[in-house]
N, C-alpha and C. Protein backbone atom coordinates (compact mmCIF):
# COMPACT_ATOMS: atom_id res chain seq x y z
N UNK A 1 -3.62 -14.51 26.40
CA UNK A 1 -3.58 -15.85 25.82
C UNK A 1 -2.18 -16.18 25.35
N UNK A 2 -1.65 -17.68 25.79
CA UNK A 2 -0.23 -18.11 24.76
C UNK A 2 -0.83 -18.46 24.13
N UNK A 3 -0.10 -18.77 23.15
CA UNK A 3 -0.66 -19.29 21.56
C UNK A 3 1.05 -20.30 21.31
N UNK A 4 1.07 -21.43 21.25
CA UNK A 4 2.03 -22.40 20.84
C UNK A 4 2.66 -21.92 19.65
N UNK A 5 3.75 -22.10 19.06
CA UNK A 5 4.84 -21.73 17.84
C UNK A 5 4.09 -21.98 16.70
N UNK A 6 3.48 -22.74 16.63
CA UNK A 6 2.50 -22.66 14.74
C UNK A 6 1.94 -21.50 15.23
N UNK A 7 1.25 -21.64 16.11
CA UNK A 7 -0.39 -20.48 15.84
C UNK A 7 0.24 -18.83 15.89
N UNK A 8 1.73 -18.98 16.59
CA UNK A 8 2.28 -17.20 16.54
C UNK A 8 2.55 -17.18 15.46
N UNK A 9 3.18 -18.43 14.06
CA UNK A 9 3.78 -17.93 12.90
C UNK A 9 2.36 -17.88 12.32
N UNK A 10 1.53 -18.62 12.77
CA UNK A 10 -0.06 -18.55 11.62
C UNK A 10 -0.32 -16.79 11.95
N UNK A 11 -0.53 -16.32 12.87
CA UNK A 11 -0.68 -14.96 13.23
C UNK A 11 -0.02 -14.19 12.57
N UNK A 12 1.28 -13.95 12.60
CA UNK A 12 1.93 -13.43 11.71
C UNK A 12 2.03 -13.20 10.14
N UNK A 13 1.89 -14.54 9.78
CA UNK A 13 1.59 -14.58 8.05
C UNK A 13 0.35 -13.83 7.99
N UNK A 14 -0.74 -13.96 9.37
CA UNK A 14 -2.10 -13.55 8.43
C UNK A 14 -1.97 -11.98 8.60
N UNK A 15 -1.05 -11.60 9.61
CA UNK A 15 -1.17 -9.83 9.82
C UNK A 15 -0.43 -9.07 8.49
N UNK A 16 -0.84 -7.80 8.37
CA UNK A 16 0.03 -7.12 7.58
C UNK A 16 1.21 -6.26 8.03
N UNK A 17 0.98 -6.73 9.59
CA UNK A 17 2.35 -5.92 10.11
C UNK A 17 4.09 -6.42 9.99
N UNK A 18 3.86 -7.47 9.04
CA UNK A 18 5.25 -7.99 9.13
C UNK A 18 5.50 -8.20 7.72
N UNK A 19 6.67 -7.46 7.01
CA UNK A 19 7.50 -8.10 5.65
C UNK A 19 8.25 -8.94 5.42
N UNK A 20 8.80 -9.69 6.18
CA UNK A 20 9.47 -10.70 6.46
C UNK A 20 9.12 -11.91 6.22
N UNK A 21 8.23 -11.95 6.25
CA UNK A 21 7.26 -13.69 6.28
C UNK A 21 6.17 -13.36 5.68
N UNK A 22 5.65 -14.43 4.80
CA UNK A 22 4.46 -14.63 3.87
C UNK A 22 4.42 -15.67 3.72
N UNK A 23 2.59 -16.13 3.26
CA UNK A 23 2.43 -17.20 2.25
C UNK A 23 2.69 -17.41 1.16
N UNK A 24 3.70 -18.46 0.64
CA UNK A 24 3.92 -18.61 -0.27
C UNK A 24 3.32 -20.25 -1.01
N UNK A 25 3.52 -20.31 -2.40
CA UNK A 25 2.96 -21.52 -2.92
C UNK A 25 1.62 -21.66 -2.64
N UNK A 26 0.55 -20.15 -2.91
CA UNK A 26 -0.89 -21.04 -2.64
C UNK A 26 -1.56 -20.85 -1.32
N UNK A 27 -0.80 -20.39 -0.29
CA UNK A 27 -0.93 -20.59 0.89
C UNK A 27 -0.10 -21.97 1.83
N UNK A 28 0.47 -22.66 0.97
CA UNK A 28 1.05 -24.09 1.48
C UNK A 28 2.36 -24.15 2.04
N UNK A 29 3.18 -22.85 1.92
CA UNK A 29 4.53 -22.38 2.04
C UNK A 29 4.59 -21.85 3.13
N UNK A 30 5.77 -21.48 3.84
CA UNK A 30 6.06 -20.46 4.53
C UNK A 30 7.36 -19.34 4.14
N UNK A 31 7.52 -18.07 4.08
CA UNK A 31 8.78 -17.66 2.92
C UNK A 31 8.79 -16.80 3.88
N UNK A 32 10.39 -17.05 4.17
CA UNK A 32 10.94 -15.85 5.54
C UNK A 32 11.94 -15.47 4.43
N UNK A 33 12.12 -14.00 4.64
CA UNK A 33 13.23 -13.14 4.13
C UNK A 33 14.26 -13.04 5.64
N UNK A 34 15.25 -13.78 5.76
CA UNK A 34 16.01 -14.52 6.57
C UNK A 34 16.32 -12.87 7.43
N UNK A 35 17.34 -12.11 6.79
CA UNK A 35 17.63 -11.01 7.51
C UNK A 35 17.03 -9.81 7.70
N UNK A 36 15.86 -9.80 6.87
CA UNK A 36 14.58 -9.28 7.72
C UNK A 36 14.01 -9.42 8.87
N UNK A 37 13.96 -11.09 8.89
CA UNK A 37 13.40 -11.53 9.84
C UNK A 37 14.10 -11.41 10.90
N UNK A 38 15.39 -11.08 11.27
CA UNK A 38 15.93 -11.08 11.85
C UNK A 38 15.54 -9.65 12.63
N UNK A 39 15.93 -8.82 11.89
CA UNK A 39 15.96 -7.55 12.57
C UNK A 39 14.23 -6.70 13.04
N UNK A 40 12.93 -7.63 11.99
CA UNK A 40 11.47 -6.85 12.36
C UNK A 40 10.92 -7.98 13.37
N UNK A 41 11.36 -9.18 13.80
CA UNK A 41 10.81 -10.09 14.24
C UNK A 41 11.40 -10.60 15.57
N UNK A 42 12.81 -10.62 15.34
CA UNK A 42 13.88 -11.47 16.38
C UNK A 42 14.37 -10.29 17.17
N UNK A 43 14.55 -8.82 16.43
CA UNK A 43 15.52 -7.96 16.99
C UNK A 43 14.58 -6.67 17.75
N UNK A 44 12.99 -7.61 17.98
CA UNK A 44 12.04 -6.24 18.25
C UNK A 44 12.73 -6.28 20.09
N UNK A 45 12.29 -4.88 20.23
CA UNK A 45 13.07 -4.31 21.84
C UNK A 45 11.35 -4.34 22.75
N UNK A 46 11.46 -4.52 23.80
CA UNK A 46 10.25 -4.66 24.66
C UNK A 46 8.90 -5.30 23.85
N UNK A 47 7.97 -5.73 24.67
CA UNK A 47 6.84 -5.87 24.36
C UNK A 47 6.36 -5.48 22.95
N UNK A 48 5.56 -5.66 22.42
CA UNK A 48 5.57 -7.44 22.38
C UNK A 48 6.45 -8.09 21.43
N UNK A 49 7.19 -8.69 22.26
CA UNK A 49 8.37 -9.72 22.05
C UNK A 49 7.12 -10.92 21.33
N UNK A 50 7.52 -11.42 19.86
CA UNK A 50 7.03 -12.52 19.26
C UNK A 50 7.31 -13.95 20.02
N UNK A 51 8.52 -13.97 20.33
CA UNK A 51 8.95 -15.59 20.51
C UNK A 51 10.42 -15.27 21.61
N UNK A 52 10.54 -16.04 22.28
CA UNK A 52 10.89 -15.84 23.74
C UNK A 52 12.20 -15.56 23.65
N UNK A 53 13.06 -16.46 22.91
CA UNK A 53 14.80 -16.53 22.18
C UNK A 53 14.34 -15.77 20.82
N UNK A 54 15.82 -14.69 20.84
CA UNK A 54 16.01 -13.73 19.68
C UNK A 54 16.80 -14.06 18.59
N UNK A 55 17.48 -15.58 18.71
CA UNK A 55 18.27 -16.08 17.95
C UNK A 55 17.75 -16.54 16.19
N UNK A 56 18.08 -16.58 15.60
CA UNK A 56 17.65 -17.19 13.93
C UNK A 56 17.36 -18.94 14.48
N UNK A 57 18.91 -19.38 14.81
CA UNK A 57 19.03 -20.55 14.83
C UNK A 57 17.95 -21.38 15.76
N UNK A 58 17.60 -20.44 16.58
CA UNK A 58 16.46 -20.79 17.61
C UNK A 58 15.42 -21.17 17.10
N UNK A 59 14.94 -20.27 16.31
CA UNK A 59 13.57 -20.09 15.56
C UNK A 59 13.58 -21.06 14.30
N UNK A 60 14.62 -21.25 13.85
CA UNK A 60 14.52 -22.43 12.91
C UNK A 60 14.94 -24.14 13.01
N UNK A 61 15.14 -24.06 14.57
CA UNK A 61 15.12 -25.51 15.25
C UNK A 61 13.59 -25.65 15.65
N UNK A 62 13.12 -24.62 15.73
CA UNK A 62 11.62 -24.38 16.76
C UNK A 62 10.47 -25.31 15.39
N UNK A 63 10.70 -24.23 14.31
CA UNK A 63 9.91 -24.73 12.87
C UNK A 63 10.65 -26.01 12.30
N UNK A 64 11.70 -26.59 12.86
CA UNK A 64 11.66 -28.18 12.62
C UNK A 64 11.18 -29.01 13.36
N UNK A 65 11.08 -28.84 14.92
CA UNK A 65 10.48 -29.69 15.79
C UNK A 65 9.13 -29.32 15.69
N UNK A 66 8.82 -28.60 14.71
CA UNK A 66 6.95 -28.71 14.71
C UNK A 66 6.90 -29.49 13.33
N UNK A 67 7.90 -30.12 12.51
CA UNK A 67 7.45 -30.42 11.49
C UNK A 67 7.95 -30.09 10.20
N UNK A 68 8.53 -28.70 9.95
CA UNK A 68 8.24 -28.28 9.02
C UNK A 68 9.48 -28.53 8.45
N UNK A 69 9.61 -28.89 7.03
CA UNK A 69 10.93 -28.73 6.17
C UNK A 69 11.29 -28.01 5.68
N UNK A 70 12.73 -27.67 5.27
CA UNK A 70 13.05 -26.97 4.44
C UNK A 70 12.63 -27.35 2.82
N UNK A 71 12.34 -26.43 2.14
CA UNK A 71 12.07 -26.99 1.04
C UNK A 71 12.88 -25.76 -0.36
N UNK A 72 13.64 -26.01 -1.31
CA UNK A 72 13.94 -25.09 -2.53
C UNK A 72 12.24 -25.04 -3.42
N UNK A 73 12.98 -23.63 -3.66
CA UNK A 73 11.25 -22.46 -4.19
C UNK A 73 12.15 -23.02 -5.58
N UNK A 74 11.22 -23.42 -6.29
CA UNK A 74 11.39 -23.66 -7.85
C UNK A 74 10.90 -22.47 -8.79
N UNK A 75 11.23 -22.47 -10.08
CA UNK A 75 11.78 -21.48 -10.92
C UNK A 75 10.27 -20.97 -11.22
N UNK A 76 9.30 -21.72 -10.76
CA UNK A 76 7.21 -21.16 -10.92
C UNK A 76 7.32 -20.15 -9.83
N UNK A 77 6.53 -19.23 -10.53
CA UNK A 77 6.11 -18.26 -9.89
C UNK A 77 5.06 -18.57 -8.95
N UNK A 78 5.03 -17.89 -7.69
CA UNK A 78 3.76 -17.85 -7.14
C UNK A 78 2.30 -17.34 -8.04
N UNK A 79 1.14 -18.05 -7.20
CA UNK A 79 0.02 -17.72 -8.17
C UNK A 79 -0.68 -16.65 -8.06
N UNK A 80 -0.07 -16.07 -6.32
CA UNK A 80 -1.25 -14.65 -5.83
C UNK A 80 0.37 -13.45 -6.73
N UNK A 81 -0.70 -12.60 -6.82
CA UNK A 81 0.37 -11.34 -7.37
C UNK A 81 0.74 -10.78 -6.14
N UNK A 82 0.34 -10.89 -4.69
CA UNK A 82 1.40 -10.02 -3.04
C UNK A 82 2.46 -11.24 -3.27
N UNK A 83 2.15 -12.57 -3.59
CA UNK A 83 3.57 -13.33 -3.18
C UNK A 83 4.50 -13.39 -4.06
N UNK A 84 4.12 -12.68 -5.71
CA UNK A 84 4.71 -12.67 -6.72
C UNK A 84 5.67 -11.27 -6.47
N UNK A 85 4.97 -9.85 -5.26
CA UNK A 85 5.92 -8.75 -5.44
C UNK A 85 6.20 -8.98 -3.79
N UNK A 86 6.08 -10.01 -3.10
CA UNK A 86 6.87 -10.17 -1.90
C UNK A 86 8.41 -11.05 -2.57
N UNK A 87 8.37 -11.98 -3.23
CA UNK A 87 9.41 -12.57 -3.27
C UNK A 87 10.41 -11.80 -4.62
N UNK A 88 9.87 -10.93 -5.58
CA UNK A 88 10.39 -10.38 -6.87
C UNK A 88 11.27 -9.13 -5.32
N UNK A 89 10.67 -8.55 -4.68
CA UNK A 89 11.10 -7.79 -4.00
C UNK A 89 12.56 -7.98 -3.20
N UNK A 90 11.94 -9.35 -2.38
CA UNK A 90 12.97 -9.88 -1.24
C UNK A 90 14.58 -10.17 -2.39
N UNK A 91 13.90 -10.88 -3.82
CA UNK A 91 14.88 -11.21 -4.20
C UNK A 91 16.07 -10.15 -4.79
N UNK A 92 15.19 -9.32 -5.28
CA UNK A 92 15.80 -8.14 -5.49
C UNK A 92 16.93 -7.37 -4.49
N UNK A 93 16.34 -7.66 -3.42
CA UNK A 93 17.65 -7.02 -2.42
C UNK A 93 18.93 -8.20 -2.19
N UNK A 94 18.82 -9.53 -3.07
CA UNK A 94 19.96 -10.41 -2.67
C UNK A 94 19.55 -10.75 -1.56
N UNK A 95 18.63 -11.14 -0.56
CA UNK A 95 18.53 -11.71 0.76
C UNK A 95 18.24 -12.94 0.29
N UNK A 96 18.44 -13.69 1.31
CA UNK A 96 18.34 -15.19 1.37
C UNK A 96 16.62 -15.37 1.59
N UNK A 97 16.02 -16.32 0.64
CA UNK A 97 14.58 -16.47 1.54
C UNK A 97 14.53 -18.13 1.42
N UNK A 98 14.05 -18.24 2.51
CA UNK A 98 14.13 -19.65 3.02
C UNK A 98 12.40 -20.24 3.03
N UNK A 99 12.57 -21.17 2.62
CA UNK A 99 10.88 -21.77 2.49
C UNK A 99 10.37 -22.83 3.08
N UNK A 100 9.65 -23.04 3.93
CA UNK A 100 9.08 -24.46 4.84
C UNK A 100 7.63 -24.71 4.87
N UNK A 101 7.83 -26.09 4.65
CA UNK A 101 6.49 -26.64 4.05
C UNK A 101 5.92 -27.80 4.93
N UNK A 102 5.15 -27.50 5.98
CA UNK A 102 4.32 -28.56 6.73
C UNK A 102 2.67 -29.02 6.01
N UNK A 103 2.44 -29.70 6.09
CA UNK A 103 1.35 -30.45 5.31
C UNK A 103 -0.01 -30.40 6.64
N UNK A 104 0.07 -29.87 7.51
CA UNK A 104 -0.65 -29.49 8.68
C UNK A 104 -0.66 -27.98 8.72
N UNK A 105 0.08 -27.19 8.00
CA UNK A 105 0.28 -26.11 8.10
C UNK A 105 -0.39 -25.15 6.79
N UNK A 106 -1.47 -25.03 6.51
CA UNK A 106 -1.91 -24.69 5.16
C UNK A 106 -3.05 -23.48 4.98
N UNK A 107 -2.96 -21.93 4.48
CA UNK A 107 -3.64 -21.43 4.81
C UNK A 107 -5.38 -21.65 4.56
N UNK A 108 -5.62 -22.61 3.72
CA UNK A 108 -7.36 -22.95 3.16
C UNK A 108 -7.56 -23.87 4.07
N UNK A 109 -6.52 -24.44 4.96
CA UNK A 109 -6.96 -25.72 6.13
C UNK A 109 -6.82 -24.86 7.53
N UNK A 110 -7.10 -24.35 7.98
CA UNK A 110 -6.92 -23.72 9.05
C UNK A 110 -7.09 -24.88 10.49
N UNK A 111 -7.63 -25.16 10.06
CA UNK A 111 -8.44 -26.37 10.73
C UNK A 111 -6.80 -27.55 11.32
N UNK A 112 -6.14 -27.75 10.21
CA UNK A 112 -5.06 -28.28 10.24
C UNK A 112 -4.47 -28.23 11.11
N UNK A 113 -4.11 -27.17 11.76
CA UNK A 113 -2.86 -26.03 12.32
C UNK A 113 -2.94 -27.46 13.84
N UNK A 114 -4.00 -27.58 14.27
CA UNK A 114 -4.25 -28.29 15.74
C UNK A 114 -3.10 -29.35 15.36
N UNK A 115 -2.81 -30.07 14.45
CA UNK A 115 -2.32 -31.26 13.96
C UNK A 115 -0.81 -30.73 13.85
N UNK A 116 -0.36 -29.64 14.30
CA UNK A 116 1.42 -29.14 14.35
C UNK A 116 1.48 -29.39 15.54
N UNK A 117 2.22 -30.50 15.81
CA UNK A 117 2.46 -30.41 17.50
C UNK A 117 4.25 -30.61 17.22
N UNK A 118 4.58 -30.34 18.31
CA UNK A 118 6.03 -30.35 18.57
C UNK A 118 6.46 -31.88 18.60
N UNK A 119 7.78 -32.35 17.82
CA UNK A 119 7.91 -33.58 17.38
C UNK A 119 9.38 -34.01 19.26
């Protein structure tokens, strides 16, 4: 099966095989630890390759033409305690984490996700 660019990042947030990316805000967020993501996601070698281009810049033109914005994480904590020691963590190492927020994109709406189409 392909699965279109929302439904591989929906996959991803919901697996536990990746540290790099989580729900953040509730489920309403998306929170990439930028140079993580780089190297468990973009920099994997053979099969299975996530997403076709290994580039950052790729992948974050990809999550604007579906929609999604950049958005600044304000000084509130997340409300689940994994997104409270995913981001206390990420921040801790000084990495950049970057946050995008589609309103079609929501983990209690699943239903939503059909409504990310490429702009």
């Amino acid at each position: 099966l392909s699965f279109n660019f929302p439904q591989k990042l929906w996959k991803m947030l919901e697996s536990d095989q990746f540290q790099s990316v989580w729900w953040s805000n509730g489920g309403k967020c998306v929170a990439i630890n930028k140079e993580l993501f780089k190297e468990e996601v973009l920099g994997r070698e053979g099969p299975p390759q996530i997403f076709a281009k290994k580039s950052m810049k790729h992948f974050l033109q990809q999550v604007k033409l579906y929609g999604f914005s950049e958005i600044q994480q304000d000084s509130q904590r997340s409300a689940s305690l994994a997104e409270f020691l995913a981001e206390e963590e990420a921040s801790s190492d000084h990495n950049q984490i970057l946050y995008y927020y589609n309103p079609s994109f929501n983990r209690e709406h699943p239903h939503l996700l059909e409504r990310c189409k490429r702009k």
